[in-house]
C-alpha atoms as a PDB file:
ATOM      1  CA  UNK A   1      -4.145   0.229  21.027  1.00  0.00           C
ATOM      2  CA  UNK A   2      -5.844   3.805  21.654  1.00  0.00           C
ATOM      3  CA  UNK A   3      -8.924   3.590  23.738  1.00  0.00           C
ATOM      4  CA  UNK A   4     -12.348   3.792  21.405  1.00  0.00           C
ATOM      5  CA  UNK A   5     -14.208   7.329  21.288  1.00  0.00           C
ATOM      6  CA  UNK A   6     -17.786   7.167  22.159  1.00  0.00           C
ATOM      7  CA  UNK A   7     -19.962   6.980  19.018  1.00  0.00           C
ATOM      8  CA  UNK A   8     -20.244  10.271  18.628  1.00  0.00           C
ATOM      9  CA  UNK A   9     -16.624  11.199  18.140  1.00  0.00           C
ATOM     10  CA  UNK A  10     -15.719   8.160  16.074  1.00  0.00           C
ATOM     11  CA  UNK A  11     -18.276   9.218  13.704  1.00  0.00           C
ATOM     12  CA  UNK A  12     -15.991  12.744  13.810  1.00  0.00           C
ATOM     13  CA  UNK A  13     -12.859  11.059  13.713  1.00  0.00           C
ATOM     14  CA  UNK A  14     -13.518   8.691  10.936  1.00  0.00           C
ATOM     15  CA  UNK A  15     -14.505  11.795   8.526  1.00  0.00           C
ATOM     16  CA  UNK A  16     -11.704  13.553   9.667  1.00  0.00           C
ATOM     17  CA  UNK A  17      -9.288  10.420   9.108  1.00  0.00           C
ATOM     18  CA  UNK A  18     -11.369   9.345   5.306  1.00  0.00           C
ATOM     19  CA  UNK A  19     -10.041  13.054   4.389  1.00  0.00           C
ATOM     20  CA  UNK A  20      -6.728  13.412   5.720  1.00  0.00           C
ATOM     21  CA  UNK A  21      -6.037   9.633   3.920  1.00  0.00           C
ATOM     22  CA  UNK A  22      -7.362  10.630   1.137  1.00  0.00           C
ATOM     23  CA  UNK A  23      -4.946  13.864   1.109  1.00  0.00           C
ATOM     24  CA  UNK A  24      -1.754  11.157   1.727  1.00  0.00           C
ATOM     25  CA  UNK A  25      -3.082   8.912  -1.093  1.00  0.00           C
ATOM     26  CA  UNK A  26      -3.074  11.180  -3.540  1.00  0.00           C
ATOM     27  CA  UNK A  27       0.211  13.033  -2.416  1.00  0.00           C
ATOM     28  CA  UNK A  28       1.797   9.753  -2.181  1.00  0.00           C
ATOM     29  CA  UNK A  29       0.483   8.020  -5.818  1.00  0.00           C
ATOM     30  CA  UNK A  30      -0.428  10.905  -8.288  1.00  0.00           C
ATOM     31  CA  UNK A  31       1.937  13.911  -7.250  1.00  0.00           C
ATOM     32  CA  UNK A  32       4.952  11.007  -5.609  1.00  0.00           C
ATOM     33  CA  UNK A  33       5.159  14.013  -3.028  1.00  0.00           C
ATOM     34  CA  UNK A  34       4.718  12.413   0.136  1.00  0.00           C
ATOM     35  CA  UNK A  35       4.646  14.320   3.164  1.00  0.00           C
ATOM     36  CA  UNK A  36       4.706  11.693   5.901  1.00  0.00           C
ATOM     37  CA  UNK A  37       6.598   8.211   6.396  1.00  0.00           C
ATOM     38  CA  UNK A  38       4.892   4.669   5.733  1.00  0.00           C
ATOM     39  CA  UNK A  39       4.960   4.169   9.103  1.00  0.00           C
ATOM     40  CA  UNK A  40       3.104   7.198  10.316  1.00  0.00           C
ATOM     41  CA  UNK A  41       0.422   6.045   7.422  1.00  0.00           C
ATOM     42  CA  UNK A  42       0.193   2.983   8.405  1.00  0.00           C
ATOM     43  CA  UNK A  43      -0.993   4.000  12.025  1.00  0.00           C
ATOM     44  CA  UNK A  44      -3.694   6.174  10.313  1.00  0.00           C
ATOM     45  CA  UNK A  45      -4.877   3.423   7.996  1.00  0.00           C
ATOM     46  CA  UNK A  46      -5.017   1.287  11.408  1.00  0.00           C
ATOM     47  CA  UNK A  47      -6.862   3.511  13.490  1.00  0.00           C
ATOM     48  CA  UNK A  48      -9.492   3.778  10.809  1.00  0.00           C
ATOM     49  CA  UNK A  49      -9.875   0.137  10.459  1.00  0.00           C
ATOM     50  CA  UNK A  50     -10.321  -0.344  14.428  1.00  0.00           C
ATOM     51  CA  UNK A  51     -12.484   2.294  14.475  1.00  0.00           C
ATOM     52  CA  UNK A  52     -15.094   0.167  11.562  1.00  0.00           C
ATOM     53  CA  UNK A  53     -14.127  -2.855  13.757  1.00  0.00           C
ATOM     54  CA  UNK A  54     -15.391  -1.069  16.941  1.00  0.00           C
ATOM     55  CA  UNK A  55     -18.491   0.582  14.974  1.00  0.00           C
ATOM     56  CA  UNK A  56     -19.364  -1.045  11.596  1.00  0.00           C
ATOM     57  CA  UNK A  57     -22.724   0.902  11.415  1.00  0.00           C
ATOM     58  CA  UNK A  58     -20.706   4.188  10.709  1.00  0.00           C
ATOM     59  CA  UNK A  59     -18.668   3.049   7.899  1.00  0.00           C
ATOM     60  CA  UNK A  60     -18.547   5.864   4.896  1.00  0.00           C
ATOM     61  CA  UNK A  61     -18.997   5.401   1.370  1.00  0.00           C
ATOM     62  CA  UNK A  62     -15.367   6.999   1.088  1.00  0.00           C
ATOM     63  CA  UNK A  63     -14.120   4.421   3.749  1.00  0.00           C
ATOM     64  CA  UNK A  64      -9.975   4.710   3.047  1.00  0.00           C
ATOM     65  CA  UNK A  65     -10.319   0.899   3.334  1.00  0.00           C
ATOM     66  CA  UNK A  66     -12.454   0.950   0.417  1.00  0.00           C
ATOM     67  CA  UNK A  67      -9.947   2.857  -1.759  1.00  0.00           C
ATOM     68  CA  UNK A  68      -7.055   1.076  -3.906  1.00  0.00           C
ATOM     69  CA  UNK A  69      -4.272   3.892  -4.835  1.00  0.00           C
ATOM     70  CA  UNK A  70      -5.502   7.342  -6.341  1.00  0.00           C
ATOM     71  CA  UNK A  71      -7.211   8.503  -9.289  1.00  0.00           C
ATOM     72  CA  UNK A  72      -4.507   8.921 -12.676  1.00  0.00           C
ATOM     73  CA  UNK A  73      -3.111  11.839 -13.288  1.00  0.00           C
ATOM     74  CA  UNK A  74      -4.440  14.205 -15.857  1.00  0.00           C
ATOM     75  CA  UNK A  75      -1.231  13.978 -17.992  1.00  0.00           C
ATOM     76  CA  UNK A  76      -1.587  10.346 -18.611  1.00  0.00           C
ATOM     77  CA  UNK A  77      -4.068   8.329 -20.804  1.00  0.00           C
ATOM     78  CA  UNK A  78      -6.473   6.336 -18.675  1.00  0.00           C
ATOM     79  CA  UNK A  79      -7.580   3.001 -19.598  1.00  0.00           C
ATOM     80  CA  UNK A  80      -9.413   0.270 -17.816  1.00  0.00           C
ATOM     81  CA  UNK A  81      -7.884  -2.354 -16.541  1.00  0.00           C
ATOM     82  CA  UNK A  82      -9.242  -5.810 -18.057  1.00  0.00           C
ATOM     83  CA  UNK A  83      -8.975  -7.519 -14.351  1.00  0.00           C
ATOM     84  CA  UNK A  84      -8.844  -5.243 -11.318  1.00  0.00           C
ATOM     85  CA  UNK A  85      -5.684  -4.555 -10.010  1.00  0.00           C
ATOM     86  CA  UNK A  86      -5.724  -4.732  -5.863  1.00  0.00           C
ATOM     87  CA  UNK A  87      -3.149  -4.099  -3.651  1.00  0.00           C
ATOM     88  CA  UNK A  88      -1.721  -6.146  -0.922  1.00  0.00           C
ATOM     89  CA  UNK A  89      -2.250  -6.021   3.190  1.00  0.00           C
ATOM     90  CA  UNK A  90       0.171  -5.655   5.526  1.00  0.00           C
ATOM     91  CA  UNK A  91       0.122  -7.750   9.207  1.00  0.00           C
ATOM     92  CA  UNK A  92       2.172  -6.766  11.374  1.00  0.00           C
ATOM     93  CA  UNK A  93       1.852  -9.688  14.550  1.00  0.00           C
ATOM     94  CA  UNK A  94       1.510 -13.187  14.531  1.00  0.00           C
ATOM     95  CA  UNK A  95      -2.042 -13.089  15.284  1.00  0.00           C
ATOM     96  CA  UNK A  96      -2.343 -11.024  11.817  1.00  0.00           C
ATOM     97  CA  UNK A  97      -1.383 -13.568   9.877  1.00  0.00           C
ATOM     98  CA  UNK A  98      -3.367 -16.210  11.772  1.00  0.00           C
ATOM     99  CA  UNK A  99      -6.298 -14.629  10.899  1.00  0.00           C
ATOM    100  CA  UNK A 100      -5.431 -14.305   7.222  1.00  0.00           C
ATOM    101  CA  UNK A 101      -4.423 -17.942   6.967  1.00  0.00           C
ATOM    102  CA  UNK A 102      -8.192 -18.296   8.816  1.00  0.00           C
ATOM    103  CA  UNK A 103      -9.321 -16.583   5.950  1.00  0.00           C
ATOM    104  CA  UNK A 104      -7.899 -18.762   3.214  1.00  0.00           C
ATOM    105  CA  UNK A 105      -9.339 -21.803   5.178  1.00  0.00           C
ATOM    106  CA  UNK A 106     -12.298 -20.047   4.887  1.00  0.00           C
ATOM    107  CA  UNK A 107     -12.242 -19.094   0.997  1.00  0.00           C
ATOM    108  CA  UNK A 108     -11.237 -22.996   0.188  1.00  0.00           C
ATOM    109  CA  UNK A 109     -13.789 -24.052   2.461  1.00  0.00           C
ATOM    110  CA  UNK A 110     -10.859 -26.317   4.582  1.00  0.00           C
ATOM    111  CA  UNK A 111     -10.794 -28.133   7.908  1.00  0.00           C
ATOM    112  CA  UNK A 112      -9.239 -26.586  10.934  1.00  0.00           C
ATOM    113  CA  UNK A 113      -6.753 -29.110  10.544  1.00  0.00           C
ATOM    114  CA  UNK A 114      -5.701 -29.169   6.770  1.00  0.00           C
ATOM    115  CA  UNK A 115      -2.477 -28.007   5.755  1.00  0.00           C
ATOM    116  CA  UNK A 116      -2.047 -24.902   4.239  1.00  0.00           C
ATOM    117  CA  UNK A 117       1.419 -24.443   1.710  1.00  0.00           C
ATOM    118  CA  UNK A 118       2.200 -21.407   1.659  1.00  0.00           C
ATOM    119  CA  UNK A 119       5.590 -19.343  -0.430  1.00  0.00           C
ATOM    120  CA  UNK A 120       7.052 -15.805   0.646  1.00  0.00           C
ATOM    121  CA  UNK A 121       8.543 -13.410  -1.503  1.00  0.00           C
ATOM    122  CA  UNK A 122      10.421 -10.521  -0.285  1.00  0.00           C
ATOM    123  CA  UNK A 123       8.519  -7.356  -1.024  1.00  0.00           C
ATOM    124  CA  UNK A 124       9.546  -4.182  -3.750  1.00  0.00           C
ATOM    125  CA  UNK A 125       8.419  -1.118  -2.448  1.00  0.00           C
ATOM    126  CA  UNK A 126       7.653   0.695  -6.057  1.00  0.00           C
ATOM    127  CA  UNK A 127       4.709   1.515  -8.556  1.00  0.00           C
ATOM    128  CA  UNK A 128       2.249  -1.407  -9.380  1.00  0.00           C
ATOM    129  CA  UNK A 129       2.754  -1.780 -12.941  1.00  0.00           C
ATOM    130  CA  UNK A 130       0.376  -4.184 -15.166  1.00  0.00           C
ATOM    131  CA  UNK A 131       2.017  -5.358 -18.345  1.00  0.00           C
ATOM    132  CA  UNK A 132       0.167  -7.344 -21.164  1.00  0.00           C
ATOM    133  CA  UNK A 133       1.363  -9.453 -23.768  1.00  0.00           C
ATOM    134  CA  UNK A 134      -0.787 -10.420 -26.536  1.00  0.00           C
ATOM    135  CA  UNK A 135       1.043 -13.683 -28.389  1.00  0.00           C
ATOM    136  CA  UNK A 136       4.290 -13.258 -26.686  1.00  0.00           C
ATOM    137  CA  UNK A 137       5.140  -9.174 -27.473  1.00  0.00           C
ATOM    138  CA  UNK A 138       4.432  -6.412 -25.047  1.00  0.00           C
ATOM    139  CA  UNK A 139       1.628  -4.420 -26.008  1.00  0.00           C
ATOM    140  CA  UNK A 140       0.272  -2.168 -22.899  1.00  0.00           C
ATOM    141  CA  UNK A 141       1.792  -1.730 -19.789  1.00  0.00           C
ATOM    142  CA  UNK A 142      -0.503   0.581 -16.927  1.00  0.00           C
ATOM    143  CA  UNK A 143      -0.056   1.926 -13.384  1.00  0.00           C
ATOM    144  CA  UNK A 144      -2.554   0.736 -10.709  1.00  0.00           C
ATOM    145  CA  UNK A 145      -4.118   3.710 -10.543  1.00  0.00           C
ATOM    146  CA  UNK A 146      -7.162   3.605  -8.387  1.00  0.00           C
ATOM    147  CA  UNK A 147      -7.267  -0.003  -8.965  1.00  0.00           C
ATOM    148  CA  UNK A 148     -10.015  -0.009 -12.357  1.00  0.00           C
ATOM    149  CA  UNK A 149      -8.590   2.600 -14.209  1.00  0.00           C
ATOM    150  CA  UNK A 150      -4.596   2.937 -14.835  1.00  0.00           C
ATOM    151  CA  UNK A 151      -2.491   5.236 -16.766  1.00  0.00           C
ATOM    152  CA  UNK A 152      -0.883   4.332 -19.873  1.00  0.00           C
ATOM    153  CA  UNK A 153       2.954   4.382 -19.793  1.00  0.00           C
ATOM    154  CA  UNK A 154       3.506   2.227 -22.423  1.00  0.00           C
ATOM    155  CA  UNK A 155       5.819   4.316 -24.069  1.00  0.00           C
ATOM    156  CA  UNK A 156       7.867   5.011 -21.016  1.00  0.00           C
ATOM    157  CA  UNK A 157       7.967   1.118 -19.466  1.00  0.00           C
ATOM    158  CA  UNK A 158      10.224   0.483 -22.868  1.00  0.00           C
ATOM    159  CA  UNK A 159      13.298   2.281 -20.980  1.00  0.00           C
ATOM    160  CA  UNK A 160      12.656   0.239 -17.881  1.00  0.00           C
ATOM    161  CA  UNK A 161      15.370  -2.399 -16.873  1.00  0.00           C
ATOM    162  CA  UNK A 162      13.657  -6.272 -16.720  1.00  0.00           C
ATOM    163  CA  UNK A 163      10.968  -5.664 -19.116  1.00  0.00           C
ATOM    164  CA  UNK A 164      10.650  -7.818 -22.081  1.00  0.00           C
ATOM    165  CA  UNK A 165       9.376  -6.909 -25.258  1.00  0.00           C
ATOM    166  CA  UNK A 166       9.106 -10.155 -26.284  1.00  0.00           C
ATOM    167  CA  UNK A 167       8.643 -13.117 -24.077  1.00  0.00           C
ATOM    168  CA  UNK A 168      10.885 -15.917 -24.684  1.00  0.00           C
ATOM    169  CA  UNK A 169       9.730 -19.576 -25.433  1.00  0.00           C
ATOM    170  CA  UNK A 170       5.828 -19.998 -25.302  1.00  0.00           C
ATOM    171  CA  UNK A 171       3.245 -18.006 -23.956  1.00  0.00           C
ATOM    172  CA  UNK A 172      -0.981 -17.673 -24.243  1.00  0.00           C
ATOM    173  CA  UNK A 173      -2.645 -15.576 -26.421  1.00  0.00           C
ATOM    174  CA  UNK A 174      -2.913 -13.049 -23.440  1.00  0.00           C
ATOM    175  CA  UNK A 175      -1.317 -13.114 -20.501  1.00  0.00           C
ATOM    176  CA  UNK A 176      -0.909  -9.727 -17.861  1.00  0.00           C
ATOM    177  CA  UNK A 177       2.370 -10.073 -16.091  1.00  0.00           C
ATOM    178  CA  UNK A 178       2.150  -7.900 -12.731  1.00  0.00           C
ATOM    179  CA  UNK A 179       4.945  -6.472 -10.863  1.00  0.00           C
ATOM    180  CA  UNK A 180       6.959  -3.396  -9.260  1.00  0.00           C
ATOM    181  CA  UNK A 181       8.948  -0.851 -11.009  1.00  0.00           C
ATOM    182  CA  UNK A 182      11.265   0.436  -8.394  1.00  0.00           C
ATOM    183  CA  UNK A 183      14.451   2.115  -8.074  1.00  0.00           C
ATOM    184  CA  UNK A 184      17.790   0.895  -6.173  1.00  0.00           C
ATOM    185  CA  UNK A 185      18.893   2.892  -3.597  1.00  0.00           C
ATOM    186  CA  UNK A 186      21.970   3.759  -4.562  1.00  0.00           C
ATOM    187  CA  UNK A 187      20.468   4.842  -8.352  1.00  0.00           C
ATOM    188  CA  UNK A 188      17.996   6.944  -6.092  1.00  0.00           C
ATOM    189  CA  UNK A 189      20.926   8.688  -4.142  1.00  0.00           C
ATOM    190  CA  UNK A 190      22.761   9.407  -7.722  1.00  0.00           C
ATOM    191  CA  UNK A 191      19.832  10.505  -9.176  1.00  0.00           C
ATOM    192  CA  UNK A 192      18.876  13.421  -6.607  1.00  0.00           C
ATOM    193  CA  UNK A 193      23.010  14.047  -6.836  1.00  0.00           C
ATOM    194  CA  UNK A 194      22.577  14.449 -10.512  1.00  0.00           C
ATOM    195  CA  UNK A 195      19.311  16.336 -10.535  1.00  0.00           C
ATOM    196  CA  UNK A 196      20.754  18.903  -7.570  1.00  0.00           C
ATOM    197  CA  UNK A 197      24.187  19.333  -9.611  1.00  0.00           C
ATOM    198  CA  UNK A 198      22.031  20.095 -12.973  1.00  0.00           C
ATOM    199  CA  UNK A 199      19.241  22.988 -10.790  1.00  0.00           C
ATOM    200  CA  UNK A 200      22.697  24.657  -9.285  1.00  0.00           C
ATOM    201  CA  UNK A 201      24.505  24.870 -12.421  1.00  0.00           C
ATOM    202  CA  UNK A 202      21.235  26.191 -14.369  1.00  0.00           C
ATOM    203  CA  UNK A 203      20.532  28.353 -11.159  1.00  0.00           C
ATOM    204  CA  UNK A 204      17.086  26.626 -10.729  1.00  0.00           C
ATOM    205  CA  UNK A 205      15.115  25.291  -7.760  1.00  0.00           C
ATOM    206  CA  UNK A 206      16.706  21.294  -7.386  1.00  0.00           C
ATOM    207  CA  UNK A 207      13.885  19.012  -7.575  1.00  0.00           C
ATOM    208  CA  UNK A 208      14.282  16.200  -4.947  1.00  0.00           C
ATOM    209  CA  UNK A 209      12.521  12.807  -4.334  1.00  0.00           C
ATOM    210  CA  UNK A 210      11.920  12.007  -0.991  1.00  0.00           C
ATOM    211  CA  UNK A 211      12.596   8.447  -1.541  1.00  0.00           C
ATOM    212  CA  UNK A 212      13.212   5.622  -4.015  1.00  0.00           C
ATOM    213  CA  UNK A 213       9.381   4.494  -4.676  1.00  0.00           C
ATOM    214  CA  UNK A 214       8.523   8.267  -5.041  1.00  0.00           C
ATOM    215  CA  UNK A 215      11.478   8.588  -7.662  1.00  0.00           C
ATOM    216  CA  UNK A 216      10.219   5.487  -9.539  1.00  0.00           C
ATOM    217  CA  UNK A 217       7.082   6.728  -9.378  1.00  0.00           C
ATOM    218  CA  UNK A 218       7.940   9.743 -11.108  1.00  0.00           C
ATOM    219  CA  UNK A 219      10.460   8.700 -12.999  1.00  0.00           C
ATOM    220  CA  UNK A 220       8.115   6.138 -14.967  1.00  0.00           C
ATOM    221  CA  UNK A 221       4.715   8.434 -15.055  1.00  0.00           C
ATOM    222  CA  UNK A 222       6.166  11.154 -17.367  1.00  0.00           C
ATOM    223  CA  UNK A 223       4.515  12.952 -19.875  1.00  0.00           C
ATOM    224  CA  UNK A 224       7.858  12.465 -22.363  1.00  0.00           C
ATOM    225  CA  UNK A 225       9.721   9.472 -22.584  1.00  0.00           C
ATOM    226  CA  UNK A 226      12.937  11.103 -22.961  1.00  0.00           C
ATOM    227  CA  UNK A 227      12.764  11.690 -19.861  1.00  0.00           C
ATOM    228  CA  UNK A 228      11.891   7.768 -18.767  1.00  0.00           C
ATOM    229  CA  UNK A 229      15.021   6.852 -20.523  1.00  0.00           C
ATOM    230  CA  UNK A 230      17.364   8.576 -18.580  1.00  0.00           C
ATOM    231  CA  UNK A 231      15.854   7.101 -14.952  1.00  0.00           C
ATOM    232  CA  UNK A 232      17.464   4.429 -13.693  1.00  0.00           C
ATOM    233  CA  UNK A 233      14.319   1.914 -13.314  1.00  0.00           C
ATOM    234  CA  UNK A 234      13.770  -1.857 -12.846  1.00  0.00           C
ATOM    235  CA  UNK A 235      10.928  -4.195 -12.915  1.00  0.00           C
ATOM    236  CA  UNK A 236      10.348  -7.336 -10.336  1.00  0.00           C
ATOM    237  CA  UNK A 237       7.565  -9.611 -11.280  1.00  0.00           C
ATOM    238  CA  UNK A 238       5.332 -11.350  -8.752  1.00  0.00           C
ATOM    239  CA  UNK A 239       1.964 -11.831 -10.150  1.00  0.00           C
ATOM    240  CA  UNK A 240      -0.757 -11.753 -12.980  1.00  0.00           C
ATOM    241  CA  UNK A 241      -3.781  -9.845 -14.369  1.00  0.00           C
ATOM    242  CA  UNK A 242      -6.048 -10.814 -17.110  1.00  0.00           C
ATOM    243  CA  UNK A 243      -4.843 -14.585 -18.811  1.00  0.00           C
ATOM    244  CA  UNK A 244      -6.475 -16.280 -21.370  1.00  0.00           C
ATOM    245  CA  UNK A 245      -5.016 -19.317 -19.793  1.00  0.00           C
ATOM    246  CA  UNK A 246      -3.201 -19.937 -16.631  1.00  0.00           C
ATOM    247  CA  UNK A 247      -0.309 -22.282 -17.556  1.00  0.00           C
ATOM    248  CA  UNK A 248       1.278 -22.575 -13.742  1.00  0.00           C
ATOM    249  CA  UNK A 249      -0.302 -24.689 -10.854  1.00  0.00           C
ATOM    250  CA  UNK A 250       1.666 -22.955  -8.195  1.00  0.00           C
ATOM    251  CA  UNK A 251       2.802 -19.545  -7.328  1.00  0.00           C
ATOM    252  CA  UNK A 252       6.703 -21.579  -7.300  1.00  0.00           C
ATOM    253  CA  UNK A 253       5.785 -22.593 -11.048  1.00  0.00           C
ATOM    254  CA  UNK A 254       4.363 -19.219 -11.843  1.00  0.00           C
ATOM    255  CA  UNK A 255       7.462 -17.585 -10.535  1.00  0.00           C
ATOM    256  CA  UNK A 256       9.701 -19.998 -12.520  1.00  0.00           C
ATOM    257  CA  UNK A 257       7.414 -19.503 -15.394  1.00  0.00           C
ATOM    258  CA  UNK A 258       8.072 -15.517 -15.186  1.00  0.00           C
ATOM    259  CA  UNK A 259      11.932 -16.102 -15.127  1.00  0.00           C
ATOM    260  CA  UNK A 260      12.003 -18.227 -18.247  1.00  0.00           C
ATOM    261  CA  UNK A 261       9.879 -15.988 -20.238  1.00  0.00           C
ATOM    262  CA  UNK A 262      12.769 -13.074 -19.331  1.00  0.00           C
ATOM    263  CA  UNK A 263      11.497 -11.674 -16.159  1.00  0.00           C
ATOM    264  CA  UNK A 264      13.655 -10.634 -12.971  1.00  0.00           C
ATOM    265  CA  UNK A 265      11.645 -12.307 -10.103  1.00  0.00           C
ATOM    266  CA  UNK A 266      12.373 -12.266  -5.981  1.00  0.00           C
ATOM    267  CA  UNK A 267      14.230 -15.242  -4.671  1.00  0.00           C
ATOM    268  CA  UNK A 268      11.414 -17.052  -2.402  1.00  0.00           C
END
């Protein structure tokens, strides 16, 4: 790990890192234009958080550890979100996950010694999507966002591969189902083929993703679903929002639950 600054220049550095995060955020989730790699964000997200370790006093109101995604875009309809929709961590050594598993011991108020279950679920990398069903049929589906506030892409989430209209078998009143909408990577490379074959023979600029969660991305937030319905998208479920009832004890039965009401789910 990078030696700490004196307190001077980690109060410079962490303005200068709150700004240049806040430039990749909204590169990388409104304008799905991103200009450096996960990894390389990752190590600026992680220097900022050892820096608030180091000196906790000089946390900023705009703290990048504060923020959940970006704001909508303007082309979008923005609606609340009826439960806040985080997003997950990332550890990357053993000693990570200790401490979140410390944590959950923590939060359930266990002994050192009590057994923790815990499932795994191999991870999507695309856009956070939030659908709802009200009795069984799909009524709203939203982006993230910035975490309260999503975009609408009801319309568009129609054309997307996995997602039910109707549930099948029973269901509550209301129930969120939470998930990725991602793109293989083979649709991703045939899509950019396609697009790049389409700008040469019209003589236009080719537009390009830069990679399959950015073509997702894009693919799902457009202003005219014509466009949607063309994309090759799927959906993955994993979680929930707002319920009006919880019907599953574990996340095994919740995940079983989500395949028999028609959902595409990670094998654990």
């Amino acid at each position: 790990m990078d030696a700490m600054p004196t307190e001077q220049d980690a109060e410079s550095e962490l303005k200068a890192l709150a700004a240049e995060i806040g430039r990749h955020n909204r590169l990388y989730h409104t304008d799905d234009a991103p200009e450096i790699s996960d990894a390389a964000y990752d190590a600026l997200v992680r220097r900022n958080a050892a820096l608030e370790k180091a000196y906790p006093h000089l946390v900023r109101a705009d703290s990048p550890n504060a923020q959940v995604g970006a704001a909508p875009a303007g082309h979008l309809a923005k609606v609340a979100h009826a439960r806040a929709m985080t997003s997950l961590d990332n550890a990357f050594s053993d000693a990570e996950v200790e401490e979140f598993v410390a944590r959950v011991r923590r939060f359930l108020r266990l002994a050192d010694d009590e057994p923790v279950a815990l499932t795994a679920e191999p991870k999507i990398d695309g856009l956070s999507c939030s659908l709802r069903y009200e009795d069984g049929r799909l009524v709203q589906a939203l982006t993230r966002g910035d975490g309260a506030v999503g975009e609408d892409v009801t319309a568009n989430v129609r054309f997307v591969q996995g997602v039910p209209q109707q549930l099948h078998g029973d269901a509550p009143a209301v129930f969120e189902v939470r998930g990725e909408v991602y793109m293989a990577k083979t649709d991703f490379a045939a899509l950019n083929a396609r697009l790049l074959a389409e700008a040469e023979a019209a003589g236009k600029e080719a537009r390009q993703f830069a990679n399959p969660r950015n073509a997702a991305a894009g693919s799902l937030r457009q202003k005219e679903s014509a466009v949607t319905e063309t994309r090759p998208l799927e959906f993955l479920a994993h979680g929930w929002g707002e319920a009006s009832e919880l019907p599953f004890a574990t996340q095994e039965q919740l995940v079983a639950g989500f395949r028999a009401w028609g959902f595409p789910v990670a094998d654990a």
